[in-house]
N, C-alpha and C. Protein backbone atom coordinates (compact mmCIF):
# COMPACT_ATOMS: atom_id res chain seq x y z
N UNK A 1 103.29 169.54 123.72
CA UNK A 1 103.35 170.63 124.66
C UNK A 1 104.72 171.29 124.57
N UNK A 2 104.99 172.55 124.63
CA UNK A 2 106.00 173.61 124.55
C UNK A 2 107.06 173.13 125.54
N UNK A 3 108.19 172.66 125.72
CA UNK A 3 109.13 172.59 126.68
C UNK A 3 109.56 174.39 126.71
N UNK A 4 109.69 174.29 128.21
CA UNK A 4 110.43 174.95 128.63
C UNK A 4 112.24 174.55 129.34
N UNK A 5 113.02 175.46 128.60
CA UNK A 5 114.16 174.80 129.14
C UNK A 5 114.79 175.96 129.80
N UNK A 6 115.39 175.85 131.24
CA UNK A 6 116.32 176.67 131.99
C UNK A 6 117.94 176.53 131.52
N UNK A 7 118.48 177.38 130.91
CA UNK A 7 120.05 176.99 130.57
C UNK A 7 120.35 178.83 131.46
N UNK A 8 121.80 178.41 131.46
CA UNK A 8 122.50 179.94 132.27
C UNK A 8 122.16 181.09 131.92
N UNK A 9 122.63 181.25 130.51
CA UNK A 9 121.55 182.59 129.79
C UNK A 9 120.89 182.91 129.27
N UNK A 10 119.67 181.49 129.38
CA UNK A 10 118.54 182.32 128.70
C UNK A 10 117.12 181.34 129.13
N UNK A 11 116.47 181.74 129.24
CA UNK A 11 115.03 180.67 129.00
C UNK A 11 114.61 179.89 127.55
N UNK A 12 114.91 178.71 127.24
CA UNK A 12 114.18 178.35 125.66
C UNK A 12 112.91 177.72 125.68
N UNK A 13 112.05 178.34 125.13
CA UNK A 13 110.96 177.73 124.53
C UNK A 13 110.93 176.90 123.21
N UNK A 14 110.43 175.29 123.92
CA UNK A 14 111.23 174.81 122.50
C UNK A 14 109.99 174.34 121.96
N UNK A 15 109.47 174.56 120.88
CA UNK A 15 108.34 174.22 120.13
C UNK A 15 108.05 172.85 119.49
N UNK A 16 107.64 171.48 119.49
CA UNK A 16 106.88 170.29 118.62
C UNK A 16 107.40 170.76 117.16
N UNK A 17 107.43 169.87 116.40
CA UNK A 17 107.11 170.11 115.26
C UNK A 17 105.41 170.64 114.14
N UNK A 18 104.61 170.07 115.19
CA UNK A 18 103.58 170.79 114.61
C UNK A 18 103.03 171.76 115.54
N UNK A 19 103.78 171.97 116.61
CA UNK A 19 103.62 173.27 117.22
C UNK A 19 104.27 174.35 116.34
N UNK A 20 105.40 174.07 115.93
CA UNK A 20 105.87 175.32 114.59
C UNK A 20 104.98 175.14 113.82
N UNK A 21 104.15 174.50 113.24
CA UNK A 21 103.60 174.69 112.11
C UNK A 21 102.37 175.79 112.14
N UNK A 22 101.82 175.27 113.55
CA UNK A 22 100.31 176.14 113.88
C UNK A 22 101.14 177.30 114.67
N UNK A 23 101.74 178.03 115.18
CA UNK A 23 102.23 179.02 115.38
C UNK A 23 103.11 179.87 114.53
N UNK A 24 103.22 179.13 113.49
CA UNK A 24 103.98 180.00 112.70
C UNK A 24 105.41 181.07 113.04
N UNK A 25 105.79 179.75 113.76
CA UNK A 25 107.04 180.16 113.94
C UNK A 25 108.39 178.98 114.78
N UNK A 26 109.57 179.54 114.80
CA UNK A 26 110.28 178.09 115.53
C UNK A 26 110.23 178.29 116.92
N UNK A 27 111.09 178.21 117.46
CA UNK A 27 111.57 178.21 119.32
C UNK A 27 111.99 179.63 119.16
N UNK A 28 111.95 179.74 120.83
CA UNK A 28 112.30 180.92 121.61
C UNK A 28 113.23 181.32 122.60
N UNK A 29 113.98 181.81 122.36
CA UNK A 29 115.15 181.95 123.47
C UNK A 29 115.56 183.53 123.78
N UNK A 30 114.79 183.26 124.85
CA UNK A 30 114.81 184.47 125.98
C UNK A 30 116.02 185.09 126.73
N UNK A 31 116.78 185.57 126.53
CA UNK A 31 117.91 185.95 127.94
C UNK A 31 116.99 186.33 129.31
N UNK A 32 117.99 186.34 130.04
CA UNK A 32 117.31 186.37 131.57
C UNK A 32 117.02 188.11 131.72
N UNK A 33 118.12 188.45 131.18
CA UNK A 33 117.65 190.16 131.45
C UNK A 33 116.85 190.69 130.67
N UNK A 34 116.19 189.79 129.46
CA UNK A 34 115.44 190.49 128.67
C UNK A 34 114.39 190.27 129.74
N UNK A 35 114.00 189.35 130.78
CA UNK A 35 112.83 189.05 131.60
C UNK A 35 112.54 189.85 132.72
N UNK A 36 111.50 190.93 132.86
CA UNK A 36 111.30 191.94 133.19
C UNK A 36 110.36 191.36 135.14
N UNK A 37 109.70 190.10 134.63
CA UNK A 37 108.42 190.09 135.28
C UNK A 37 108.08 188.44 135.53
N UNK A 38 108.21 187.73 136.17
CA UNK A 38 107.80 186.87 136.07
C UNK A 38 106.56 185.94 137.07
N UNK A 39 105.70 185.09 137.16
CA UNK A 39 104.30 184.92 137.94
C UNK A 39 103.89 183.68 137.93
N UNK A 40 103.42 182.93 138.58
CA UNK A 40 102.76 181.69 138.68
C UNK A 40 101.86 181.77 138.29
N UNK A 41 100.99 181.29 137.51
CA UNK A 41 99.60 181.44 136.78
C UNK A 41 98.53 180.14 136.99
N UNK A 42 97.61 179.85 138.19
CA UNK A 42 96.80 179.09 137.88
C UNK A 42 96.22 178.31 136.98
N UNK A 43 95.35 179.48 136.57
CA UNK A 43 94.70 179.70 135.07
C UNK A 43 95.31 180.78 134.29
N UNK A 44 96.52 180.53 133.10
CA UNK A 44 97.51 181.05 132.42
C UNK A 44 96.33 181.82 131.03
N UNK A 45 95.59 181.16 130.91
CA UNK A 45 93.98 181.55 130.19
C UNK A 45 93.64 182.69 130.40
N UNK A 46 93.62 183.06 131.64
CA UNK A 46 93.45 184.65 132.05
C UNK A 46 93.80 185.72 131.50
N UNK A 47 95.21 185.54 131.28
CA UNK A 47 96.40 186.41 130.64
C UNK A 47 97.02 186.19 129.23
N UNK A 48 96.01 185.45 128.99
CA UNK A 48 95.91 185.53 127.34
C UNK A 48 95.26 186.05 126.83
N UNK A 49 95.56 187.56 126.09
CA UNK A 49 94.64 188.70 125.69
C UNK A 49 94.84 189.22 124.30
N UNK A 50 93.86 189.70 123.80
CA UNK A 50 94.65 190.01 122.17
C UNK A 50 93.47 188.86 121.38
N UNK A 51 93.69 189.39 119.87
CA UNK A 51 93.40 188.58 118.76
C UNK A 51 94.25 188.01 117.39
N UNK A 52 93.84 187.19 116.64
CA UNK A 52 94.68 187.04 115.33
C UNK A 52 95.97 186.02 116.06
N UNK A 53 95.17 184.67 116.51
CA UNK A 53 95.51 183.85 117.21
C UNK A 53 95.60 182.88 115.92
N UNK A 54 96.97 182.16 115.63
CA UNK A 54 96.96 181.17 114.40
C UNK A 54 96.43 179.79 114.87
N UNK A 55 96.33 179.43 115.81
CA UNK A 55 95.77 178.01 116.27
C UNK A 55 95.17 177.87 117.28
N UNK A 56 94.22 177.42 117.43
CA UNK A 56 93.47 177.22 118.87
C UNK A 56 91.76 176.63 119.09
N UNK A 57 91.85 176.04 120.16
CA UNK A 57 90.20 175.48 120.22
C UNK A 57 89.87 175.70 121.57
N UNK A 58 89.31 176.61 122.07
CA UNK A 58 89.10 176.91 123.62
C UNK A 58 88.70 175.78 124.81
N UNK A 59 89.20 176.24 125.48
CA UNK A 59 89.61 175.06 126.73
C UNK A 59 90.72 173.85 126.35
N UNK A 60 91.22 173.76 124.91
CA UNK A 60 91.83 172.69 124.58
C UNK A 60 93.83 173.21 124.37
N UNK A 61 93.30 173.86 123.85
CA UNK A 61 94.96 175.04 123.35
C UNK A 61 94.67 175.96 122.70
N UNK A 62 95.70 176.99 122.68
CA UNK A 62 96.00 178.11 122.38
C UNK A 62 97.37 178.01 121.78
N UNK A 63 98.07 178.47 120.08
CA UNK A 63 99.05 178.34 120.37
C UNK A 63 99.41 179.63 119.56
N UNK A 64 100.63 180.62 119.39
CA UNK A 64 101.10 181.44 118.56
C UNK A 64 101.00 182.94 119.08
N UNK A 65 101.11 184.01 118.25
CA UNK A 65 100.93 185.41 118.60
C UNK A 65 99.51 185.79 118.80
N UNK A 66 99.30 186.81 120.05
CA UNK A 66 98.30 187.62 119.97
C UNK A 66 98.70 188.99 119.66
N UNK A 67 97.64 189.67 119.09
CA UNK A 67 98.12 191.31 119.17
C UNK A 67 97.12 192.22 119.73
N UNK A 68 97.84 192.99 120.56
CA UNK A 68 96.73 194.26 121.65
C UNK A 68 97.15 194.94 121.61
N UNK A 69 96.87 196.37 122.37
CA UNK A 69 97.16 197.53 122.02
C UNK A 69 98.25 197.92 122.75
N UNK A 70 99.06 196.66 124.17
CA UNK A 70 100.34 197.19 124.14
C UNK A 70 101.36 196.54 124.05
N UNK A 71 101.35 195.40 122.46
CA UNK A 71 101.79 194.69 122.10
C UNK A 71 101.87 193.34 121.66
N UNK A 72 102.83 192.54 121.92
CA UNK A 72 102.27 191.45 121.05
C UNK A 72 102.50 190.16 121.83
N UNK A 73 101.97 189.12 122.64
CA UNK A 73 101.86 188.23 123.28
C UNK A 73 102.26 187.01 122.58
N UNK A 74 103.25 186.11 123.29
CA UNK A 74 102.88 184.65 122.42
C UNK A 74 102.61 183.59 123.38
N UNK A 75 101.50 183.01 122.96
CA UNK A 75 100.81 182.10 124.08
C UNK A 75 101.40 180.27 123.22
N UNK A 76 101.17 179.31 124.36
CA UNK A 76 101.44 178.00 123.84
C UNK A 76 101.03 177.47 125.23
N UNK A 77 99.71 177.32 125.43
CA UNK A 77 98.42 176.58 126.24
C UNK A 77 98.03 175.53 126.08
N UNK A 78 98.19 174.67 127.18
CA UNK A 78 97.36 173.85 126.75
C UNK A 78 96.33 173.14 127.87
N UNK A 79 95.21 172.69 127.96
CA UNK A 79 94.09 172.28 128.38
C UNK A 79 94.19 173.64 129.70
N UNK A 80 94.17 172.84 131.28
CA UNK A 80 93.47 173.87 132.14
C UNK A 80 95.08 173.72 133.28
N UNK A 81 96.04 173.51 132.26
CA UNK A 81 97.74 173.19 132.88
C UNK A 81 97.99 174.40 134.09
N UNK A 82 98.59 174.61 135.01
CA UNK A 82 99.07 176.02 135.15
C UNK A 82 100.27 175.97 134.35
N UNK A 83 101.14 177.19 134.44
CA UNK A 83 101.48 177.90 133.64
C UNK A 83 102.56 179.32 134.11
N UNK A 84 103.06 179.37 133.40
CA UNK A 84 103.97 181.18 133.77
C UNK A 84 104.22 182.33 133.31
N UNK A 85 104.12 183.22 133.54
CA UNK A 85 103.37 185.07 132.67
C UNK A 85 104.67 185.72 132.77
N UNK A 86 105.69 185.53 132.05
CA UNK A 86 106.45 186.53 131.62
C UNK A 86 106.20 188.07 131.12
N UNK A 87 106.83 188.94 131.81
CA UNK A 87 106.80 190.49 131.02
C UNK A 87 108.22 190.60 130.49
N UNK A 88 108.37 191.01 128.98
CA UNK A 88 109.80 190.93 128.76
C UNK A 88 109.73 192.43 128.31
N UNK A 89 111.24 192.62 127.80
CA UNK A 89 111.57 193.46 127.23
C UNK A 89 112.64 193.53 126.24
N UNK A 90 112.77 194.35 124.92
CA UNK A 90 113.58 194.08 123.88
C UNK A 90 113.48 192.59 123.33
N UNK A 91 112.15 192.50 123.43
CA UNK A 91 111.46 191.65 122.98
C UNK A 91 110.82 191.31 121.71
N UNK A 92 110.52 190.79 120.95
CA UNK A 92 109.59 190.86 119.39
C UNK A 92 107.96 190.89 120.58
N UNK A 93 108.64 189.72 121.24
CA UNK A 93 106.95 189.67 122.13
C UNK A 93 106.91 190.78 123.35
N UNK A 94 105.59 191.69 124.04
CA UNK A 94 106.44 192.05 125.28
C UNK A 94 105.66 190.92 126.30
N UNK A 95 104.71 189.91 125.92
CA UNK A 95 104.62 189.20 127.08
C UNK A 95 104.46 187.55 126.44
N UNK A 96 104.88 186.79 127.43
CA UNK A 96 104.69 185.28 126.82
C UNK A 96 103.86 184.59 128.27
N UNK A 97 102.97 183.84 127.66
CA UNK A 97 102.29 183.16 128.48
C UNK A 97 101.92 181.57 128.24
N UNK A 98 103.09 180.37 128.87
CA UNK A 98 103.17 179.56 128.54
C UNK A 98 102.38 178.37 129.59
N UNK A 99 102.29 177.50 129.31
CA UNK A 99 101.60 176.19 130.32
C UNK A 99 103.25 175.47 130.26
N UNK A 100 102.97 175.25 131.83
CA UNK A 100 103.91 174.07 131.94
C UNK A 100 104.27 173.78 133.64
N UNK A 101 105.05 172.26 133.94
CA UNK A 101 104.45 171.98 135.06
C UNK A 101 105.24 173.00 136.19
N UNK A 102 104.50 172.42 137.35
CA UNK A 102 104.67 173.38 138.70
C UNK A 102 105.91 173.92 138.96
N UNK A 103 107.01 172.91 138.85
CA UNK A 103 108.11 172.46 139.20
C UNK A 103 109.04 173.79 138.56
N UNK A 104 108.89 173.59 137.14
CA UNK A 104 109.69 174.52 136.24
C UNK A 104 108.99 175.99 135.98
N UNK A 105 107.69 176.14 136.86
CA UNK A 105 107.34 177.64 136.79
C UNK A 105 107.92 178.07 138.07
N UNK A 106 108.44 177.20 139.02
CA UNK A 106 108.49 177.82 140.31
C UNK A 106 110.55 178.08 140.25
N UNK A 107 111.12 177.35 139.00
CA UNK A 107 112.27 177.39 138.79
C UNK A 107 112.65 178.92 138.05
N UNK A 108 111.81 179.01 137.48
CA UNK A 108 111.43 180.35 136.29
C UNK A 108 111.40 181.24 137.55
N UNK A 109 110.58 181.20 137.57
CA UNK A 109 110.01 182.60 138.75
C UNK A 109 111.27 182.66 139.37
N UNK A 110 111.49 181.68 140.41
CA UNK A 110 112.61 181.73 141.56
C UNK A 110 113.82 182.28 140.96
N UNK A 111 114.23 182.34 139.39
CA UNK A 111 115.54 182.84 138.81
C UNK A 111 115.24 184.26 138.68
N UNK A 112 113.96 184.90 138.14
CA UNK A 112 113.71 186.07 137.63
C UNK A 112 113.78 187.01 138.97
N UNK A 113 113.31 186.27 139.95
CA UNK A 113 113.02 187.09 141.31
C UNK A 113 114.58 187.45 141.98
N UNK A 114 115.11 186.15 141.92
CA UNK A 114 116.18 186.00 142.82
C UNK A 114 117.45 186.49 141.66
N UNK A 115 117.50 186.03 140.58
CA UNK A 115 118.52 186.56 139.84
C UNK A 115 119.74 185.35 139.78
N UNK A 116 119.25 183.61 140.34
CA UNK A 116 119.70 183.00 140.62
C UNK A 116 119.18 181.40 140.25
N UNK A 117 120.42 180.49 139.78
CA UNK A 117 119.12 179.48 139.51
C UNK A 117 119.35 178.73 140.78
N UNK A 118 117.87 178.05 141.15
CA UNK A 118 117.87 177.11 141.47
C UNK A 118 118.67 176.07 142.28
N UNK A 119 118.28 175.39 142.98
CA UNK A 119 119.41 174.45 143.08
C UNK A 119 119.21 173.40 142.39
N UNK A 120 118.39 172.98 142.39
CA UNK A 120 118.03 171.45 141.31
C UNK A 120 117.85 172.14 140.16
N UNK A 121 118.32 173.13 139.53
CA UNK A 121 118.32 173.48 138.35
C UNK A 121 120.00 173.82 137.71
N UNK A 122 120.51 173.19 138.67
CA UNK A 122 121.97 173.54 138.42
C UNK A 122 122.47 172.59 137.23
């Protein structure tokens, strides 16, 4: 499963080793101001839109780029997890839609909203 890591300036998405392989690509590291938008996602499945998906078996994972008509998504899903819906900008991606637990979507969000981390994220 994709770690998500909170550091001061930036969000990293840090990828498995055979998560690089089926996504075709390494980790991700976001700055905070590239992060336009951020959301709690139930079902993160929802907001995974687009085709020309390099890995995936439905209901099980999703992992790598999608492409739609207003841009290019990178998803890293897995089973029925919730999850968090980034809108970025100056981005390769303009949206990422990742699974991961409650705790660290509500850390995500709470920085993007507030402009601030956390306290147990200090």
């Amino acid at each position: 499963m994709a770690r998500l890591v909170i550091t001061d300036s930036a969000l990293e998405v840090q990828l498995g080793r055979w998560e690089r392989m089926y996504a075709l690509r390494g980790d991700l590291v976001i700055p905070w101001e590239h992060i336009e938008r951020a959301e709690y996602a139930h079902d993160p499945w929802h907001s995974a839109r687009g085709w020309r998906v390099p890995a995936g078996v439905p209901g099980l994972f999703l992992l790598g780029g999608l492409r739609h008509r207003d841009g290019r998504t990178f998803v890293a899903l897995y089973k029925r997890d919730p999850g968090v819906v980034l809108e970025l900008v100056d981005e390769p991606y303009r949206s990422l839609v990742v699974s991961a637990d409650e705790s660290t979507v509500h850390a995500i969000v709470h920085r993007v909203t507030t402009g601030s981390p956390p306290a147990h994220h200090l």
